[in-house]
C-alpha atoms as a PDB file:
ATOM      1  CA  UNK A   1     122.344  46.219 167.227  1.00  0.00           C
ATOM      2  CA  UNK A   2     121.216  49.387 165.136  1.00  0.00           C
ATOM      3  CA  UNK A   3     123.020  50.237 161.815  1.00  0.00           C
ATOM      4  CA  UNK A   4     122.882  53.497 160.305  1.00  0.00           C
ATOM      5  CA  UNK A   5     121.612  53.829 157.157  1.00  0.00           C
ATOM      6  CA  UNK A   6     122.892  56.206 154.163  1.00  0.00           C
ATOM      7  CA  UNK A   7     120.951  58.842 155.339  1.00  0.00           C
ATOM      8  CA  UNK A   8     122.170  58.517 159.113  1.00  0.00           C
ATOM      9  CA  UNK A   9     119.387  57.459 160.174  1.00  0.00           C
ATOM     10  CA  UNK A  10     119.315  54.176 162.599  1.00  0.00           C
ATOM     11  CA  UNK A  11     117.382  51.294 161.107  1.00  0.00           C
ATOM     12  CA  UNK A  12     115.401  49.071 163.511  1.00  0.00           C
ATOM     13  CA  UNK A  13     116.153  45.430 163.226  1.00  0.00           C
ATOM     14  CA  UNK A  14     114.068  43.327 161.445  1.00  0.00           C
ATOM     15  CA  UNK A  15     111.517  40.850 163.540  1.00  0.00           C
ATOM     16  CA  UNK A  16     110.911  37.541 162.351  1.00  0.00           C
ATOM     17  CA  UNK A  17     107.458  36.579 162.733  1.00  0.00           C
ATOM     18  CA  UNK A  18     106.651  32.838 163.774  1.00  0.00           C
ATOM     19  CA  UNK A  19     104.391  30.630 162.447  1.00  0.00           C
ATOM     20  CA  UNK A  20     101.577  31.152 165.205  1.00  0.00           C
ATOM     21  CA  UNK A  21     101.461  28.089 167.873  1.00  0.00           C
ATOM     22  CA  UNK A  22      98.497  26.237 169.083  1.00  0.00           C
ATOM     23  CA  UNK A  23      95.467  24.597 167.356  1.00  0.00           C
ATOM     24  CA  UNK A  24      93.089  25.143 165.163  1.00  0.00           C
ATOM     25  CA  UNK A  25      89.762  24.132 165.964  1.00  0.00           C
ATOM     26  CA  UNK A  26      89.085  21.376 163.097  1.00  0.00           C
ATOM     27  CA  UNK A  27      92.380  19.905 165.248  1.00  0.00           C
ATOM     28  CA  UNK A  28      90.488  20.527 168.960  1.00  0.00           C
ATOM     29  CA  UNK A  29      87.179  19.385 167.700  1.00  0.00           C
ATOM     30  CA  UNK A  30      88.797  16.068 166.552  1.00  0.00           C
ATOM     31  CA  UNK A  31      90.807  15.549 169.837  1.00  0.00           C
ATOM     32  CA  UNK A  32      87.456  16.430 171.851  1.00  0.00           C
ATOM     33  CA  UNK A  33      85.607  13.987 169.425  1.00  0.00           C
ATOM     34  CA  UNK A  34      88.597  10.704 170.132  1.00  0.00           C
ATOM     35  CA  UNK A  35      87.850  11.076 174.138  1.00  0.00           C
ATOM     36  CA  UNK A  36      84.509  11.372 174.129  1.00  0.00           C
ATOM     37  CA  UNK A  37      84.585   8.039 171.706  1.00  0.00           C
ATOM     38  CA  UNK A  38      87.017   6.691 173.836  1.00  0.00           C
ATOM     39  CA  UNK A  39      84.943   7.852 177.414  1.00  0.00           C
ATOM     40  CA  UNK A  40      81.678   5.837 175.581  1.00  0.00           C
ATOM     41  CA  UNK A  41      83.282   2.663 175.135  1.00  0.00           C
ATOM     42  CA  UNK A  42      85.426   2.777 178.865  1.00  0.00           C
ATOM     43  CA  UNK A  43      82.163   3.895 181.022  1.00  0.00           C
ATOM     44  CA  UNK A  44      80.198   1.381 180.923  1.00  0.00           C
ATOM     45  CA  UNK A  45      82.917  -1.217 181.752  1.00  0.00           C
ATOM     46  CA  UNK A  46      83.614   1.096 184.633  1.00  0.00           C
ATOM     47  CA  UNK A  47      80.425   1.792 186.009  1.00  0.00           C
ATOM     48  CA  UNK A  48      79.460  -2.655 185.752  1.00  0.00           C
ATOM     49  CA  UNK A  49      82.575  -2.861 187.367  1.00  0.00           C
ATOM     50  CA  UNK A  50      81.883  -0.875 190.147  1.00  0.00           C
ATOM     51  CA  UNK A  51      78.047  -2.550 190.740  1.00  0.00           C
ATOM     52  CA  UNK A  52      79.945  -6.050 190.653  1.00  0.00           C
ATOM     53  CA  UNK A  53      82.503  -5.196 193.220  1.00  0.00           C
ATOM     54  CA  UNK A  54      79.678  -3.674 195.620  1.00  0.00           C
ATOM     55  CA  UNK A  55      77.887  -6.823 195.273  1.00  0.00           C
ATOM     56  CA  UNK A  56      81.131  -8.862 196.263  1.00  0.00           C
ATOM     57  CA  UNK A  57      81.286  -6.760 199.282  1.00  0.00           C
ATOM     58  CA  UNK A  58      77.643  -7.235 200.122  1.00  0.00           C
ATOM     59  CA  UNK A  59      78.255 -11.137 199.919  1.00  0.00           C
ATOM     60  CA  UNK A  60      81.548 -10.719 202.098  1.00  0.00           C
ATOM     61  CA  UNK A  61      79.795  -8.710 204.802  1.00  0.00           C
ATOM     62  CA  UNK A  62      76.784 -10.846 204.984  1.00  0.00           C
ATOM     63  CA  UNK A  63      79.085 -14.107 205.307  1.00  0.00           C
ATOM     64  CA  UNK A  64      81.124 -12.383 208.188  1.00  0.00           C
ATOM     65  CA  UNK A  65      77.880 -11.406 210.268  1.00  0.00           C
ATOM     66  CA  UNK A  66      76.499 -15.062 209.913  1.00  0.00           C
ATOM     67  CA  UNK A  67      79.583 -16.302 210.576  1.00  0.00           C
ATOM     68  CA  UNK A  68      79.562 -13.842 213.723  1.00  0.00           C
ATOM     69  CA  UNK A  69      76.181 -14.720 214.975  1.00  0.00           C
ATOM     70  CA  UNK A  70      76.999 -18.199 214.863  1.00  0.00           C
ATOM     71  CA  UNK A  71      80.273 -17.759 217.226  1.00  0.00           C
ATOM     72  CA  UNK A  72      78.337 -16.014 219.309  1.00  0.00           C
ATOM     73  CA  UNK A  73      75.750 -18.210 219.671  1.00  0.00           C
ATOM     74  CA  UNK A  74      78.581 -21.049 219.787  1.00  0.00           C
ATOM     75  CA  UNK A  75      79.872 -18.947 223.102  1.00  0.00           C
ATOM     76  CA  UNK A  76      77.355 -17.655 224.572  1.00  0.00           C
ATOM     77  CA  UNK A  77      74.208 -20.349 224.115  1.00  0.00           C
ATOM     78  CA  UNK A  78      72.268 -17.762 222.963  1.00  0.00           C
ATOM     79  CA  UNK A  79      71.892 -15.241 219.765  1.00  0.00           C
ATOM     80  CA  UNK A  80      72.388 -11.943 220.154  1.00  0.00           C
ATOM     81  CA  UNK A  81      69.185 -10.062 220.583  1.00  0.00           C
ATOM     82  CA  UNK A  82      70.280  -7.012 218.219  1.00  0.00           C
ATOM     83  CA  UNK A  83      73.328  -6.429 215.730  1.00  0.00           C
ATOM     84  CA  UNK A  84      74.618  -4.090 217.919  1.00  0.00           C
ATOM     85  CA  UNK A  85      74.732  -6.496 220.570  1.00  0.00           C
ATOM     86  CA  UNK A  86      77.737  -7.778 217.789  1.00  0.00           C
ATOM     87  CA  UNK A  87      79.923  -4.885 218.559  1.00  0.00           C
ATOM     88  CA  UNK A  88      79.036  -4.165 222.348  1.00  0.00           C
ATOM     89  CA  UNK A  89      80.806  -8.161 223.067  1.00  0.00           C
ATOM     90  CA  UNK A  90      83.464  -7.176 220.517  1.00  0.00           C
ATOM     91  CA  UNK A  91      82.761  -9.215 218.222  1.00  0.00           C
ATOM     92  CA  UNK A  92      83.120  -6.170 215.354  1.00  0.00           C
ATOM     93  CA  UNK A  93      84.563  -3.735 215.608  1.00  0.00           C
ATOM     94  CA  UNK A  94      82.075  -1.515 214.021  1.00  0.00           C
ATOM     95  CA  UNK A  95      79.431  -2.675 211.904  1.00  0.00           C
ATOM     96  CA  UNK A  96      79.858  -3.133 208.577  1.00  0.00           C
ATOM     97  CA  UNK A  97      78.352  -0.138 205.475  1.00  0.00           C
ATOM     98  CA  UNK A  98      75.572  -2.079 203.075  1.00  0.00           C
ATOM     99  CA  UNK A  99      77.646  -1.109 200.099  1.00  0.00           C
ATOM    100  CA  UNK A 100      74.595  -1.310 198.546  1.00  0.00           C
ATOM    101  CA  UNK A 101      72.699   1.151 200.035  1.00  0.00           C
ATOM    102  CA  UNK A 102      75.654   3.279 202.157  1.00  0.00           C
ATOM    103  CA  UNK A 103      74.250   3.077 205.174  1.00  0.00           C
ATOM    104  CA  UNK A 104      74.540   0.421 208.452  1.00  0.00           C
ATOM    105  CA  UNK A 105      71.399   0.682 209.922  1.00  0.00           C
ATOM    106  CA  UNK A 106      69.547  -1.077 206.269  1.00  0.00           C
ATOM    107  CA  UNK A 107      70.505  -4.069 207.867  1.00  0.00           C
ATOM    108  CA  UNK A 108      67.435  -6.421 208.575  1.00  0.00           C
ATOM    109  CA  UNK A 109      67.717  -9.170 211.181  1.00  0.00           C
ATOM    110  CA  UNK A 110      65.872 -12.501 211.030  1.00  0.00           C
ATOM    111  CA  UNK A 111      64.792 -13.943 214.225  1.00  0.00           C
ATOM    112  CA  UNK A 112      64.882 -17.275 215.040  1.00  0.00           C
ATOM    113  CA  UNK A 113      62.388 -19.975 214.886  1.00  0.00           C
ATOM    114  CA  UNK A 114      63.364 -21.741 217.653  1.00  0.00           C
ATOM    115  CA  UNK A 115      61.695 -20.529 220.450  1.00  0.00           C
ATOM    116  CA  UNK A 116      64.110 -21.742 223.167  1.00  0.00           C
ATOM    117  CA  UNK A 117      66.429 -19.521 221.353  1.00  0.00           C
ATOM    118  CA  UNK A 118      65.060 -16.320 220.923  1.00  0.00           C
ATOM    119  CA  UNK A 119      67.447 -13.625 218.940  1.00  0.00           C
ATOM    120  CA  UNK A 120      68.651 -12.781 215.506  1.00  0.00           C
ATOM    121  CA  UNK A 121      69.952 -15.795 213.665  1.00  0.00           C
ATOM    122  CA  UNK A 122      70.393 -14.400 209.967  1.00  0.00           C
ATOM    123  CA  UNK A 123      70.757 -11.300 208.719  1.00  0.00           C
ATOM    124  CA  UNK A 124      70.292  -9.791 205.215  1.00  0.00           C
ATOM    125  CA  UNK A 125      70.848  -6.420 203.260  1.00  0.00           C
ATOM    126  CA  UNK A 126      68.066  -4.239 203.211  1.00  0.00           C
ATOM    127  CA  UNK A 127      68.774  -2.965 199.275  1.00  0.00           C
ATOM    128  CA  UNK A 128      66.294  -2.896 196.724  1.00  0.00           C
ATOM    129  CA  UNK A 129      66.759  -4.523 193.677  1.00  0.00           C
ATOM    130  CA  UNK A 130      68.646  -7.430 192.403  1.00  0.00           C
ATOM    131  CA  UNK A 131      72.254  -8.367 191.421  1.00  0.00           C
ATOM    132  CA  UNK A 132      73.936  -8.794 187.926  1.00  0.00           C
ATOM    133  CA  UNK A 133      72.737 -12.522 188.289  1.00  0.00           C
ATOM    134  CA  UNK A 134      68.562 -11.071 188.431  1.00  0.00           C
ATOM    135  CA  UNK A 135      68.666 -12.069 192.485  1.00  0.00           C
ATOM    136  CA  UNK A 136      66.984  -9.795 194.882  1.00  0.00           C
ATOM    137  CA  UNK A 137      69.768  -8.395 196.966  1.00  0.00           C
ATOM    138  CA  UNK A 138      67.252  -9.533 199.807  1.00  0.00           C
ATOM    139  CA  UNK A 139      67.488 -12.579 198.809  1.00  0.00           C
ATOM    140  CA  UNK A 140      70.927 -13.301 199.810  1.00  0.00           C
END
């Protein structure tokens, strides 16, 4: 509230200024320079991480389809004459994404060499390139 003064006049009251808030930039540009430290030594590990769990999933796709085209060869007395022929008998439900390469239709069938059995009896990715190991993904 407003006093009066000794010449009755009202006196404002007096502010009190805070100490401003925030940073200075010496203290951003140190933050800033801690993450991006911190973001160099993390990515790497991340981004290995990531290739190494693709390849798992390329290795557990390719040993469910074999193990698929061997049932169905086991029931059937035949192999199936294309991957699709995989999910048409319900055998998957869909077929499976090369992890690799993000797609399902990289896949590349190997025929058989017996020629009473005509069909696909292997199949591999169709990635380029080779694993953390130096292996050809095609290889596999």
């Amino acid at each position: 509230m407003a006093r009066p003064t000794v010449n009755g006049e009202m006196s404002r009251p007096k502010t009190v200024r805070s100490p401003a808030r925030g940073f200075t930039l010496i203290e951003m540009l140190i933050a800033l320079a801690i993450v991006a430290l911190l973001l160099s030594i993390a990515a790497p590990r991340y981004f290995s991480s990531l290739d190494r769990s693709k390849e798992t999933v390329l290795k557990q796709n390719l040993k469910v389809m074999r193990d698929l085209i061997d049932k169905f060869y086991l029931d059937r007395g035949r192999y199936p004459e294309a991957i699709e022929e995989l999910v048409e008998k319900k055998y998957l439900r869909a077929l499976p994404v090369d992890p690799m390469t993000g797609s399902e239709k990289t896949w590349i069938t190997v025929p058989s060499t017996n020629p009473d059995f005509p069909g696909i009896s292997d199949i591999r990715s169709g990635a380029e390139g080779s694993s953390s190991e130096g292996e050809a993904f095609r290889e596999w």
